[in-house]
PDB file of N, CA and C in Angstrom:
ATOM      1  N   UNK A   1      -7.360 -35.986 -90.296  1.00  0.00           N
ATOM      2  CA  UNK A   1      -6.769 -35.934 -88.970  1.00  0.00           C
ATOM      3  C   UNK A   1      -6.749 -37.336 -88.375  1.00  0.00           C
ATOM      4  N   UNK A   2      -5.800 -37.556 -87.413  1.00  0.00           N
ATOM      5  CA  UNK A   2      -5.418 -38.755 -86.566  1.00  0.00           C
ATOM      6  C   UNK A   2      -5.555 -38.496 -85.384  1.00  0.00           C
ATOM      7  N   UNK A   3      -6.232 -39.281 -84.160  1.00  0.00           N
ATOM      8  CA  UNK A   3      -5.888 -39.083 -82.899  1.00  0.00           C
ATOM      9  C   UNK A   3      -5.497 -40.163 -82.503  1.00  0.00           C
ATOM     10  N   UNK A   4      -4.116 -40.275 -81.780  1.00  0.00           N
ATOM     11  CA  UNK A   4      -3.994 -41.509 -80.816  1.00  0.00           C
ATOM     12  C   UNK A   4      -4.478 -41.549 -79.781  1.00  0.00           C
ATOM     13  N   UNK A   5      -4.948 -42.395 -80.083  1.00  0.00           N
ATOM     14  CA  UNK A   5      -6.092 -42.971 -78.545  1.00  0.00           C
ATOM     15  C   UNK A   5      -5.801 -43.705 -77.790  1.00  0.00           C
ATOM     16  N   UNK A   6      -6.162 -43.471 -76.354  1.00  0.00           N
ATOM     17  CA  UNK A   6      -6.233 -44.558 -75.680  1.00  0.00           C
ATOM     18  C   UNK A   6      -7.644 -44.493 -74.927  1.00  0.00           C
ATOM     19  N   UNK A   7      -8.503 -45.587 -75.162  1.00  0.00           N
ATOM     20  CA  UNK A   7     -10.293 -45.415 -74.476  1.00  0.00           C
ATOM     21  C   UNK A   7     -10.318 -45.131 -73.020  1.00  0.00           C
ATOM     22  N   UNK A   8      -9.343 -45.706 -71.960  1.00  0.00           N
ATOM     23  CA  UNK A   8      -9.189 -45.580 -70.837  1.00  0.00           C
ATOM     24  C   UNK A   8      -8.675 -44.373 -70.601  1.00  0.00           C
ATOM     25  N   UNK A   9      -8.226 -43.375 -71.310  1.00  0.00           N
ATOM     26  CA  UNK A   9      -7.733 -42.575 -70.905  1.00  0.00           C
ATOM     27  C   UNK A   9      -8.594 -40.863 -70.849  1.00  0.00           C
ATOM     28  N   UNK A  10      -8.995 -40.632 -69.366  1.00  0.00           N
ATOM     29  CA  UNK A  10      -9.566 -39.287 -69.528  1.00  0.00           C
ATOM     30  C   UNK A  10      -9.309 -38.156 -70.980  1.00  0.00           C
ATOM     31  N   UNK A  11      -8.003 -37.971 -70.866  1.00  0.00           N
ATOM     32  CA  UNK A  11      -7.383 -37.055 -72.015  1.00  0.00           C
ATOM     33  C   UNK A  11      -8.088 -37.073 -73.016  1.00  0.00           C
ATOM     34  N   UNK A  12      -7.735 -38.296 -73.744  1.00  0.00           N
ATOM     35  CA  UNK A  12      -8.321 -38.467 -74.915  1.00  0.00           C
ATOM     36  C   UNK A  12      -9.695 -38.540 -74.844  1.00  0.00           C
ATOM     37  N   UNK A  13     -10.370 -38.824 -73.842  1.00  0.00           N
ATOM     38  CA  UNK A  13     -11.647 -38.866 -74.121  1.00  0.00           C
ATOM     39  C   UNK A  13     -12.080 -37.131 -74.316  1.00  0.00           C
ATOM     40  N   UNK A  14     -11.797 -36.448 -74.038  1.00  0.00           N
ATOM     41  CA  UNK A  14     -11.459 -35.200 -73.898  1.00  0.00           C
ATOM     42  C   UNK A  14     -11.185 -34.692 -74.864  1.00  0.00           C
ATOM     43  N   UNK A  15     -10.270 -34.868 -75.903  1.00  0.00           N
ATOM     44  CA  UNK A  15      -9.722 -34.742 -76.789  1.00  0.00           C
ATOM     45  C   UNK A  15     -11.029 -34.889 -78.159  1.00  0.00           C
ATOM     46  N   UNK A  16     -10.734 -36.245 -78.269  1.00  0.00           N
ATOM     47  CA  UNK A  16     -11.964 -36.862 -78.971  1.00  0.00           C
ATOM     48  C   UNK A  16     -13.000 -36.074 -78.167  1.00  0.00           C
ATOM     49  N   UNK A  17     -13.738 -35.892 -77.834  1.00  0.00           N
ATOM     50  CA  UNK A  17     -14.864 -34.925 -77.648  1.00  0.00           C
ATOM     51  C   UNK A  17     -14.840 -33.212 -78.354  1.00  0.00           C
ATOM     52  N   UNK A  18     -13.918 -32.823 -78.313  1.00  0.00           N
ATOM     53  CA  UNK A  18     -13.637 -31.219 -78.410  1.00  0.00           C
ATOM     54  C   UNK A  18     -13.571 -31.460 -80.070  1.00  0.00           C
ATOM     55  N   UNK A  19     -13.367 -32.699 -80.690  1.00  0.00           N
ATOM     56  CA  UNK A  19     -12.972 -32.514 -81.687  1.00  0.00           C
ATOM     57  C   UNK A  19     -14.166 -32.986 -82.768  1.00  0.00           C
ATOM     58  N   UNK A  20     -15.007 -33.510 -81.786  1.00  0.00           N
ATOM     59  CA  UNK A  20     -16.416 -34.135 -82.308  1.00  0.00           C
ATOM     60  C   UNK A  20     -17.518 -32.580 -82.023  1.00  0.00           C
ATOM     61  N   UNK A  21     -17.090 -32.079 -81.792  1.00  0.00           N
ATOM     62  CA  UNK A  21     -18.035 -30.848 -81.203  1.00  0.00           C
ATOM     63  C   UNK A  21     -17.493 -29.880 -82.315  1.00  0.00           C
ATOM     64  N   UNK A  22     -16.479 -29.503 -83.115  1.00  0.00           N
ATOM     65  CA  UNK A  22     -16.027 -28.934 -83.546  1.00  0.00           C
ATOM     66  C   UNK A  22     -16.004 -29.392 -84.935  1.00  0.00           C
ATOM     67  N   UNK A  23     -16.946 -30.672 -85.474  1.00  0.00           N
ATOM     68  CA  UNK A  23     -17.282 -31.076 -86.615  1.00  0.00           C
ATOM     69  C   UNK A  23     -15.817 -31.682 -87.289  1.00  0.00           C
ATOM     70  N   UNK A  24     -14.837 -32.378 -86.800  1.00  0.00           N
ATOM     71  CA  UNK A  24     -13.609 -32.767 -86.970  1.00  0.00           C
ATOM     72  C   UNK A  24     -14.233 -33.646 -87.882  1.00  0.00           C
ATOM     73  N   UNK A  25     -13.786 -34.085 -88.742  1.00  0.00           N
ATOM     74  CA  UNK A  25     -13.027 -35.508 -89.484  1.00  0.00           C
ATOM     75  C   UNK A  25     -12.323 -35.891 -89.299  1.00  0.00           C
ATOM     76  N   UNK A  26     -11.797 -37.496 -88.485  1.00  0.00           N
ATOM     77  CA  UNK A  26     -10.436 -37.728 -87.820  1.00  0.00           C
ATOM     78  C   UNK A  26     -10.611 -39.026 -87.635  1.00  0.00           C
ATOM     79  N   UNK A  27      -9.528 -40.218 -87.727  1.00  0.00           N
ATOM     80  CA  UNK A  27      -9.390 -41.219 -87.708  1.00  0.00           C
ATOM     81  C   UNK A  27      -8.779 -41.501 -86.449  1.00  0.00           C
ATOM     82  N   UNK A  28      -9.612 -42.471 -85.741  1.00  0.00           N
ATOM     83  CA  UNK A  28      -8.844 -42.740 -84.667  1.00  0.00           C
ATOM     84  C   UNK A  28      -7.895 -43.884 -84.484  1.00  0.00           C
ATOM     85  N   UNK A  29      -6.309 -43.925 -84.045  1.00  0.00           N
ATOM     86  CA  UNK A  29      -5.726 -44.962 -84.023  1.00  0.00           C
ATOM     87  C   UNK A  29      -5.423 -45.106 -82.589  1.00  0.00           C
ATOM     88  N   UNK A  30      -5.746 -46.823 -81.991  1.00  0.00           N
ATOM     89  CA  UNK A  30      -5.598 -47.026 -80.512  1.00  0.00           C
ATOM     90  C   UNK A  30      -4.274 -47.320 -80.975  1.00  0.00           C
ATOM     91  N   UNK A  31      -3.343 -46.468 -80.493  1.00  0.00           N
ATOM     92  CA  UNK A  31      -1.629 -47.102 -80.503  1.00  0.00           C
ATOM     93  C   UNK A  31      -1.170 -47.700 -79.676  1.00  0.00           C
ATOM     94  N   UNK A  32      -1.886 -48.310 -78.553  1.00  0.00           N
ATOM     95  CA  UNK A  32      -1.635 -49.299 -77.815  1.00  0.00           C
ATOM     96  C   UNK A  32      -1.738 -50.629 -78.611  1.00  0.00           C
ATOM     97  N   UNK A  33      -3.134 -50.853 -79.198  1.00  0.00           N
ATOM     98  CA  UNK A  33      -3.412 -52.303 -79.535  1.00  0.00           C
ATOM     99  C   UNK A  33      -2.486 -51.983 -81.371  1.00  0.00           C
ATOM    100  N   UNK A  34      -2.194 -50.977 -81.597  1.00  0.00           N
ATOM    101  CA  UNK A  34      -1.688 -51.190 -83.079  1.00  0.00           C
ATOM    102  C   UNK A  34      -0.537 -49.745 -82.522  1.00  0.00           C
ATOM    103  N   UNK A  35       0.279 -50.333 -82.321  1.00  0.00           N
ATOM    104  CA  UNK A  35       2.133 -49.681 -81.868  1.00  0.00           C
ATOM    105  C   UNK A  35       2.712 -49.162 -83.149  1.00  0.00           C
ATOM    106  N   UNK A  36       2.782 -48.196 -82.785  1.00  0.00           N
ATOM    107  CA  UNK A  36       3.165 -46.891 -84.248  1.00  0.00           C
ATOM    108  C   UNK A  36       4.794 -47.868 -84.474  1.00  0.00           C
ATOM    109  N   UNK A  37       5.517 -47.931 -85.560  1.00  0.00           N
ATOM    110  CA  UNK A  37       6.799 -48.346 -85.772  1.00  0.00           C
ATOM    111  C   UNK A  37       7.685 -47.604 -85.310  1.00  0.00           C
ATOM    112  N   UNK A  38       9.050 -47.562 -85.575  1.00  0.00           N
ATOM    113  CA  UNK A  38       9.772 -46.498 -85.560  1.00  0.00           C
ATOM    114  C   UNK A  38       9.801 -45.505 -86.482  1.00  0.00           C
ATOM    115  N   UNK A  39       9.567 -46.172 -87.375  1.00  0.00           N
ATOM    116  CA  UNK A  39       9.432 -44.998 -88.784  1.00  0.00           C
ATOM    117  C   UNK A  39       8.483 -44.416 -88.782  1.00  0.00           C
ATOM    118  N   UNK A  40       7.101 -44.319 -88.132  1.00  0.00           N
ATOM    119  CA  UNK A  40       6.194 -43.988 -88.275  1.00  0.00           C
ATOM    120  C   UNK A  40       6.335 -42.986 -86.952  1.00  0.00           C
ATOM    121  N   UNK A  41       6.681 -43.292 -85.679  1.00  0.00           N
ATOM    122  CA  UNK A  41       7.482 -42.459 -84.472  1.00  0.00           C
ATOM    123  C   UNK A  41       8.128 -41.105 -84.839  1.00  0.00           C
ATOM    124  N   UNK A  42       9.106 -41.512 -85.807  1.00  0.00           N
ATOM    125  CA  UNK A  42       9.817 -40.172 -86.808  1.00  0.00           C
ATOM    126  C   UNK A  42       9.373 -39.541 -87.230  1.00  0.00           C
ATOM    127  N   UNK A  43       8.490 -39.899 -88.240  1.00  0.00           N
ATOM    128  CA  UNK A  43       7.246 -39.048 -88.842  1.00  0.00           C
ATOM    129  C   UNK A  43       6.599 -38.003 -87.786  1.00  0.00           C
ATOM    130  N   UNK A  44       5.810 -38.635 -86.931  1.00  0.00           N
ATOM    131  CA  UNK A  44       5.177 -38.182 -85.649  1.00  0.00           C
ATOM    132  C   UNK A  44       5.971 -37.207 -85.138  1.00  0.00           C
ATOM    133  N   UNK A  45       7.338 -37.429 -84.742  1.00  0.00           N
ATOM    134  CA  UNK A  45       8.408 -37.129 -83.660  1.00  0.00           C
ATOM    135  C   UNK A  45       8.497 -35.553 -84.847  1.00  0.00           C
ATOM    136  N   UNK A  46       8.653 -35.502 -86.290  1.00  0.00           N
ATOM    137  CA  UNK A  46       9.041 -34.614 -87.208  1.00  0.00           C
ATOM    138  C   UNK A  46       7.946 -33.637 -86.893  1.00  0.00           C
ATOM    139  N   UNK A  47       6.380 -33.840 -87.041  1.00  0.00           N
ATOM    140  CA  UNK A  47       5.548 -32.836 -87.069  1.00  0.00           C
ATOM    141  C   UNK A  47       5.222 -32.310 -85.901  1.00  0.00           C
ATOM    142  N   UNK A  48       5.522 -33.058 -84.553  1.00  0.00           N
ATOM    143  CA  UNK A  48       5.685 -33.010 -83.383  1.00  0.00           C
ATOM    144  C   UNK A  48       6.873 -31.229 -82.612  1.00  0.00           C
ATOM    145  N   UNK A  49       7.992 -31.405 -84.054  1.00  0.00           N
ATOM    146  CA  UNK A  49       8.828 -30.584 -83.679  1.00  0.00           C
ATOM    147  C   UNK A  49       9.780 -31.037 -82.227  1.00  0.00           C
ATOM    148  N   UNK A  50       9.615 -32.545 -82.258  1.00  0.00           N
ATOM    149  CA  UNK A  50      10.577 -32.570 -80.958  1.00  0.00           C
ATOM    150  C   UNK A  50      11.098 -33.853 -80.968  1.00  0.00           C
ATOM    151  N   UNK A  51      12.062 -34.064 -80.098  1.00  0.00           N
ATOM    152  CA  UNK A  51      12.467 -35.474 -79.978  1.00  0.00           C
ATOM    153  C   UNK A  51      11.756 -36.651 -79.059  1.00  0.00           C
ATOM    154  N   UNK A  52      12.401 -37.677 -79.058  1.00  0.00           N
ATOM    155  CA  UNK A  52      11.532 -39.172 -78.334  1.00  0.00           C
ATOM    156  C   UNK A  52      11.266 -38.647 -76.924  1.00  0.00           C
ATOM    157  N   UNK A  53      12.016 -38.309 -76.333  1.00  0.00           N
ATOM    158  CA  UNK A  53      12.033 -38.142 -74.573  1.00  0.00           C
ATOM    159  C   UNK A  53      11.107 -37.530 -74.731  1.00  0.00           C
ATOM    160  N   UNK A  54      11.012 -36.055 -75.375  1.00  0.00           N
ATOM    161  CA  UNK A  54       9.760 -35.309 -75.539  1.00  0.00           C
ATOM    162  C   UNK A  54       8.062 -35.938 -75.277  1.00  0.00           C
ATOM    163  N   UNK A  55       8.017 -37.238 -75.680  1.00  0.00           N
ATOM    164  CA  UNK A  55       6.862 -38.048 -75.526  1.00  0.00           C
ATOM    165  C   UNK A  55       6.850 -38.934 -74.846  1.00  0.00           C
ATOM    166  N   UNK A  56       7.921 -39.542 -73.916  1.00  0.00           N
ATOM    167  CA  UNK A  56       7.682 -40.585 -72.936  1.00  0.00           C
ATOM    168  C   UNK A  56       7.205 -40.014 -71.689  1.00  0.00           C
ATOM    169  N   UNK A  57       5.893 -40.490 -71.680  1.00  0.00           N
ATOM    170  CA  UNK A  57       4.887 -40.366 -69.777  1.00  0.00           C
ATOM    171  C   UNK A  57       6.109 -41.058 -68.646  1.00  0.00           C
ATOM    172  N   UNK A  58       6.560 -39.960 -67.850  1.00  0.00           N
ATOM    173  CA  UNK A  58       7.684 -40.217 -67.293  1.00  0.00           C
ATOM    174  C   UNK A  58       7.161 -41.005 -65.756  1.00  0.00           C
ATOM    175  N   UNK A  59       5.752 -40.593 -65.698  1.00  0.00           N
ATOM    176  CA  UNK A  59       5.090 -41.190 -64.604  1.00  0.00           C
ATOM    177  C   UNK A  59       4.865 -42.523 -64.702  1.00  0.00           C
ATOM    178  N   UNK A  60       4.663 -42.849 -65.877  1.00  0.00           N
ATOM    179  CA  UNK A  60       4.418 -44.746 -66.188  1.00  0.00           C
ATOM    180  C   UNK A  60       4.975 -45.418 -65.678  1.00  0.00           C
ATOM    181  N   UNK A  61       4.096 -46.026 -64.798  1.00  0.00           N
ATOM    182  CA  UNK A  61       5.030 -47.408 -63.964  1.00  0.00           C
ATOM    183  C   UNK A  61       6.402 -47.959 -64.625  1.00  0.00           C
ATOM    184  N   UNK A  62       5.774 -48.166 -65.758  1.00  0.00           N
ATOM    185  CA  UNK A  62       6.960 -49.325 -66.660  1.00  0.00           C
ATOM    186  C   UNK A  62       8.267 -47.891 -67.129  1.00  0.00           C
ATOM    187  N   UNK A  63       7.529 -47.126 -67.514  1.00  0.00           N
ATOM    188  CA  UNK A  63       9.061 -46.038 -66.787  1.00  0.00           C
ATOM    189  C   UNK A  63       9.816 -46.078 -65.746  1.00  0.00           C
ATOM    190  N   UNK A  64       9.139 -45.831 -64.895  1.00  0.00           N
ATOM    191  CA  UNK A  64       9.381 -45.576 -63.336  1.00  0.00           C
ATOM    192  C   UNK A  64      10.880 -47.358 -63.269  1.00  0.00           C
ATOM    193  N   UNK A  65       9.864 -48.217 -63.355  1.00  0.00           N
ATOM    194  CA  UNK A  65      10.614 -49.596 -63.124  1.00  0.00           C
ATOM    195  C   UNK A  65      12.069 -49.962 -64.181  1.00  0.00           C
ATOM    196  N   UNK A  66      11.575 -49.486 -65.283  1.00  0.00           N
ATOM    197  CA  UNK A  66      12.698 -49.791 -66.202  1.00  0.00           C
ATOM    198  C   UNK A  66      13.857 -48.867 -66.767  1.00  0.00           C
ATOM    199  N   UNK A  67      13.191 -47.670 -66.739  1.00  0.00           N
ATOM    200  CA  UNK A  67      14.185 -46.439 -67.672  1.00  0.00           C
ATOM    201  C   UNK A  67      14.436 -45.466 -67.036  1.00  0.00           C
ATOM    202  N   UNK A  68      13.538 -45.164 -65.787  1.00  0.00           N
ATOM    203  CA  UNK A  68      14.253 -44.124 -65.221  1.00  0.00           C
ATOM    204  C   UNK A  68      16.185 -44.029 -64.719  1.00  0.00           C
ATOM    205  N   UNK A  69      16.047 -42.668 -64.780  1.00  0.00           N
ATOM    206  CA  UNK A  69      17.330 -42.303 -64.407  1.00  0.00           C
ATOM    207  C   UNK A  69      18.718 -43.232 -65.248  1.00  0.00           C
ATOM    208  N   UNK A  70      18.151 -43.520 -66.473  1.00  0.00           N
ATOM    209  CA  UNK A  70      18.931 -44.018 -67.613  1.00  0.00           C
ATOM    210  C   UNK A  70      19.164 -43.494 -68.537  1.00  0.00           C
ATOM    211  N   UNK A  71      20.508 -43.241 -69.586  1.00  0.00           N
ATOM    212  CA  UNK A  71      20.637 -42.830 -70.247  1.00  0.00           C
ATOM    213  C   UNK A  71      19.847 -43.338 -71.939  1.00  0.00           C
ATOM    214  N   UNK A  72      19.296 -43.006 -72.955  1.00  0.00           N
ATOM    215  CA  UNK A  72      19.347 -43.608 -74.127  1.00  0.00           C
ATOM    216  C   UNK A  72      19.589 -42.573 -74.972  1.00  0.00           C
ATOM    217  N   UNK A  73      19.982 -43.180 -76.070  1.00  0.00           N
ATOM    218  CA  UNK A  73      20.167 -41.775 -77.339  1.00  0.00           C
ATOM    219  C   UNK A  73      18.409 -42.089 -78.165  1.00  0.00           C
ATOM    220  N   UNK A  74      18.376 -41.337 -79.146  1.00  0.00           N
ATOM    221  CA  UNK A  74      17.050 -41.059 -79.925  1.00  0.00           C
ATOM    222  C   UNK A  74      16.566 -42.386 -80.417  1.00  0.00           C
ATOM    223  N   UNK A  75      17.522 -43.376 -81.426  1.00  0.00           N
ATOM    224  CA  UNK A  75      16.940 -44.369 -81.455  1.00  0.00           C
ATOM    225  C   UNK A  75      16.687 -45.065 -80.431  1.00  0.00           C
ATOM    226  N   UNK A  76      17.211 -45.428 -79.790  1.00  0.00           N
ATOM    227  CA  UNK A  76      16.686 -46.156 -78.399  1.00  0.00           C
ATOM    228  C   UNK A  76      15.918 -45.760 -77.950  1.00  0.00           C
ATOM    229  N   UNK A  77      15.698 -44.913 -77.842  1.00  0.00           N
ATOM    230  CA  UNK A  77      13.607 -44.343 -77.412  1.00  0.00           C
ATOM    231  C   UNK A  77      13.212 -44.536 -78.665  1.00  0.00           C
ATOM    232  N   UNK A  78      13.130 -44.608 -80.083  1.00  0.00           N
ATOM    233  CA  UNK A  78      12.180 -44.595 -80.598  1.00  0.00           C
ATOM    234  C   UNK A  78      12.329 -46.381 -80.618  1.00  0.00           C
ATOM    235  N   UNK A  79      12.962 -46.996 -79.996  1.00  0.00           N
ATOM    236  CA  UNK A  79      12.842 -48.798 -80.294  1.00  0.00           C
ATOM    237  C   UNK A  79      12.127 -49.112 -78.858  1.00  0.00           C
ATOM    238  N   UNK A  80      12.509 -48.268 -77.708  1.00  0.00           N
ATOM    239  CA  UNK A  80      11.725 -48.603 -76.505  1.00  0.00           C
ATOM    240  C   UNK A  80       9.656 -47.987 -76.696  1.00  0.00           C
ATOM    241  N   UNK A  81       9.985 -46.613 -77.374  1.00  0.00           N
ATOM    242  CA  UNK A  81       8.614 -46.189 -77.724  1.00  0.00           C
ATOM    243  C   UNK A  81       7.722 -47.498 -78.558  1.00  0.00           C
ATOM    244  N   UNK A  82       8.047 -47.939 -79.374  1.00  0.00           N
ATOM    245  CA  UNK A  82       7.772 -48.656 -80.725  1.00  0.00           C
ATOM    246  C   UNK A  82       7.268 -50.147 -79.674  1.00  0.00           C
ATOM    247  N   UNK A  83       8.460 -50.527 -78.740  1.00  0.00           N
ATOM    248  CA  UNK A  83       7.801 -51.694 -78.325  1.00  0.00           C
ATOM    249  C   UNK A  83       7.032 -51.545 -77.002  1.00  0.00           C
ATOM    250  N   UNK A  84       6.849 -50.595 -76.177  1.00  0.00           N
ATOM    251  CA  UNK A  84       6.122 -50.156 -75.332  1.00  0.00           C
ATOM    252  C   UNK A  84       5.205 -49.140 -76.015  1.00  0.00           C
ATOM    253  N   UNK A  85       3.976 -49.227 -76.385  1.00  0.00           N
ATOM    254  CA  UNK A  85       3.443 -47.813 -76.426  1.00  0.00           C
ATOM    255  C   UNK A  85       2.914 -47.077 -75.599  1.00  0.00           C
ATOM    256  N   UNK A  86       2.930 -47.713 -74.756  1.00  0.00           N
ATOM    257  CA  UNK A  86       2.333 -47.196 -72.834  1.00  0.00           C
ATOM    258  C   UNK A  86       2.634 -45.948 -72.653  1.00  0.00           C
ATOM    259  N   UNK A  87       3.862 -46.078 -72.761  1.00  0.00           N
ATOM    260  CA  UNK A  87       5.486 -45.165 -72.743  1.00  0.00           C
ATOM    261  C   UNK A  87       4.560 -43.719 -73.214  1.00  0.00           C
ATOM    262  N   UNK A  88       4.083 -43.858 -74.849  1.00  0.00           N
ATOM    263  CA  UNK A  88       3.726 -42.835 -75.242  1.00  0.00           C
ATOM    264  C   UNK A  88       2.673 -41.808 -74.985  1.00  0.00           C
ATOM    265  N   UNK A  89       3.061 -40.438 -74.654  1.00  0.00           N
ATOM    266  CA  UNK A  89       2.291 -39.105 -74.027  1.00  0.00           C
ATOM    267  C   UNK A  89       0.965 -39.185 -75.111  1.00  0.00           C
ATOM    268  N   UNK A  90      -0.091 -38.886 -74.102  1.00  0.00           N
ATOM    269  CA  UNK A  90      -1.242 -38.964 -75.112  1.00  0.00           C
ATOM    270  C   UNK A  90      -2.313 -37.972 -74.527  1.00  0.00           C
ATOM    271  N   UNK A  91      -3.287 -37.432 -75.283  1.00  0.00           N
ATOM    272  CA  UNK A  91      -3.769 -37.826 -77.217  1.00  0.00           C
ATOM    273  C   UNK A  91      -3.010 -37.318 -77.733  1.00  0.00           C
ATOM    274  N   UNK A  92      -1.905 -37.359 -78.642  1.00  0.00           N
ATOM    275  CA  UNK A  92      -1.770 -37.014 -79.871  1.00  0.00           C
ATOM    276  C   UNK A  92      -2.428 -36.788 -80.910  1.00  0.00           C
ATOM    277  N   UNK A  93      -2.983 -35.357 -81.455  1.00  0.00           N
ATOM    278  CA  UNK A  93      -3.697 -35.419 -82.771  1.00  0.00           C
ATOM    279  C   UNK A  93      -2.613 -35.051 -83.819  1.00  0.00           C
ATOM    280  N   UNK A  94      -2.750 -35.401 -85.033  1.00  0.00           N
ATOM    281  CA  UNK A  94      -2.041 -35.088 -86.274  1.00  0.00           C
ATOM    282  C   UNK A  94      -3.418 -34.487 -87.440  1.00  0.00           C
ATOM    283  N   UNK A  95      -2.761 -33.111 -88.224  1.00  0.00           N
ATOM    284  CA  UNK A  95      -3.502 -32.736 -89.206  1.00  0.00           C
ATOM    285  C   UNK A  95      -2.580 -32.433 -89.935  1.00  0.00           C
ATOM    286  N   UNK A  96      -2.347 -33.332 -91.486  1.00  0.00           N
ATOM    287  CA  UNK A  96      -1.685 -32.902 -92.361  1.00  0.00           C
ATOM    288  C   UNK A  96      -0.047 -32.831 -91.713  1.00  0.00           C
ATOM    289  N   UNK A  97       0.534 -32.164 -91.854  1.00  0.00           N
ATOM    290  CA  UNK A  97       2.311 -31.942 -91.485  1.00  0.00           C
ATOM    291  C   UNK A  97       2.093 -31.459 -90.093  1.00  0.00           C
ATOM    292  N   UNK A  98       1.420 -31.212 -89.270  1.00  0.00           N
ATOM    293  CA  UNK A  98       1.337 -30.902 -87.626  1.00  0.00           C
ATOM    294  C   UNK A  98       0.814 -31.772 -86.927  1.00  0.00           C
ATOM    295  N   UNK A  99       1.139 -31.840 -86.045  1.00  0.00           N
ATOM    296  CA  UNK A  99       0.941 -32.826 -85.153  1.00  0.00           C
ATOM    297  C   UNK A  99       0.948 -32.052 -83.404  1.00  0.00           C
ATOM    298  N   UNK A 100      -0.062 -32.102 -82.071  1.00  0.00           N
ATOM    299  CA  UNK A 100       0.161 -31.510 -81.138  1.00  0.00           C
ATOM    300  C   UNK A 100      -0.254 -32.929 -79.904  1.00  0.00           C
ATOM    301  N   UNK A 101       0.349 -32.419 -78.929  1.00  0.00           N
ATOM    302  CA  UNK A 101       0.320 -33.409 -77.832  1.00  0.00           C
ATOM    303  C   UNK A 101      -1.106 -32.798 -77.085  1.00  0.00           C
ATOM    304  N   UNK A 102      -1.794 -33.260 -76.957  1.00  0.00           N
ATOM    305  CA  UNK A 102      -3.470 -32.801 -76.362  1.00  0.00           C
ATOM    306  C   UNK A 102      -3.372 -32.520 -74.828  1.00  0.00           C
ATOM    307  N   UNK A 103      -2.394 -31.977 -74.066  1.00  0.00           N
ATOM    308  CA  UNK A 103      -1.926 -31.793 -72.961  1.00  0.00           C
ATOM    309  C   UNK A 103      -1.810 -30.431 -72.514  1.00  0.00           C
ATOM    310  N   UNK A 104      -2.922 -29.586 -72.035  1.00  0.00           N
ATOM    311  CA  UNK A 104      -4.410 -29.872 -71.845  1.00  0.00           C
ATOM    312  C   UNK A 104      -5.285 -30.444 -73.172  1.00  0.00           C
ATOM    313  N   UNK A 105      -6.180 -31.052 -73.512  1.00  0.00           N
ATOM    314  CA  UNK A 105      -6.840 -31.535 -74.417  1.00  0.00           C
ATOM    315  C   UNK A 105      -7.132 -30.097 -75.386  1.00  0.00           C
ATOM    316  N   UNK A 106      -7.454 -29.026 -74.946  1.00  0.00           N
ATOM    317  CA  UNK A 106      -8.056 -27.740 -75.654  1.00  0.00           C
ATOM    318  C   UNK A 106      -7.070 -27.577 -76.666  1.00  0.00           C
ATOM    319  N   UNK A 107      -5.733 -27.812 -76.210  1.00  0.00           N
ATOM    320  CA  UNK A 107      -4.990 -27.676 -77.146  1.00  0.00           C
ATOM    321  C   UNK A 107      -4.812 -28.562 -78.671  1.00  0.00           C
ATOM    322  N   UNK A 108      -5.714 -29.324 -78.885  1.00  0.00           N
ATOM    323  CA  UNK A 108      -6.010 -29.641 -79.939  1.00  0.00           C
ATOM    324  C   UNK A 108      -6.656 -28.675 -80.824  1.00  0.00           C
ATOM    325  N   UNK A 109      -7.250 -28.356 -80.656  1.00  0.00           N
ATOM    326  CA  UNK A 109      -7.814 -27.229 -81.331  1.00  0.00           C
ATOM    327  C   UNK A 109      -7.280 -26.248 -82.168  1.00  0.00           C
ATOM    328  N   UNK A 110      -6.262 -25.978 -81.286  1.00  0.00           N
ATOM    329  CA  UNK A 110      -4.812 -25.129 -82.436  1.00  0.00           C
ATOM    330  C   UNK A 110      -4.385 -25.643 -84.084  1.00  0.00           C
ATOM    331  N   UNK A 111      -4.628 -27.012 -84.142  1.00  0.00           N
ATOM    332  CA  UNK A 111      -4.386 -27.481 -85.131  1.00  0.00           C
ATOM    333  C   UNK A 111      -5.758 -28.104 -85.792  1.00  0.00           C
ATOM    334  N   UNK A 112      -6.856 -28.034 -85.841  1.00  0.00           N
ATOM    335  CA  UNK A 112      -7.767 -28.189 -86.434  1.00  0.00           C
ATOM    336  C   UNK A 112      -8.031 -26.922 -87.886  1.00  0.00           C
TER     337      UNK A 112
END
């Protein structure tokens, strides 16, 4: 298993906890300081079952300032995701071909 992390972020701390309590094995990646690619976005975006918009935090300042109320098609979020990872909805855990957005955190659990 994978969780994207962010340390500052309640969620994930949340996340990462439920999953340490539950005897997980899971690698954690901060995708802030190491920014998933685009190809690697796809991947994500595939086990995810959804598209880019699907994962941009629409509340993020740097949303709010730059992209709101703009149009992009799929690659263009996955090139704005890729160079912002701010952008990206978090924790994300991945197990094997699934992948769930930790939003409430409990919901990790589904995929353990």
């Amino acid at each position: 298993m994978i969780i994207y992390y962010n340390p500052d972020c309640s969620k994930c701390n949340e996340a990462f906890d439920l999953l340490k309590q539950n005897n997980c094995e899971f690698t954690i990646r901060n995708y802030l300081s190491h920014p998933p690619s685009v190809e690697e976005l796809k991947e994500l975006l595939d086990k995810l079952k959804c598209k880019p918009i699907d994962i941009v935090r629409k509340k993020e300042s740097l949303y709010q300032q730059l992209y709101a109320y703009k149009q992009f098609n799929d690659q263009e979020w996955l090139n704005i995701l890729s160079q912002h990872p701010v952008l990206i909805e978090r924790p994300i855990v991945i197990n094997n071909n699934k992948a769930i957005i930790g939003r409430p955190p409990q919901l990790v659990l589904n995929i353990i």
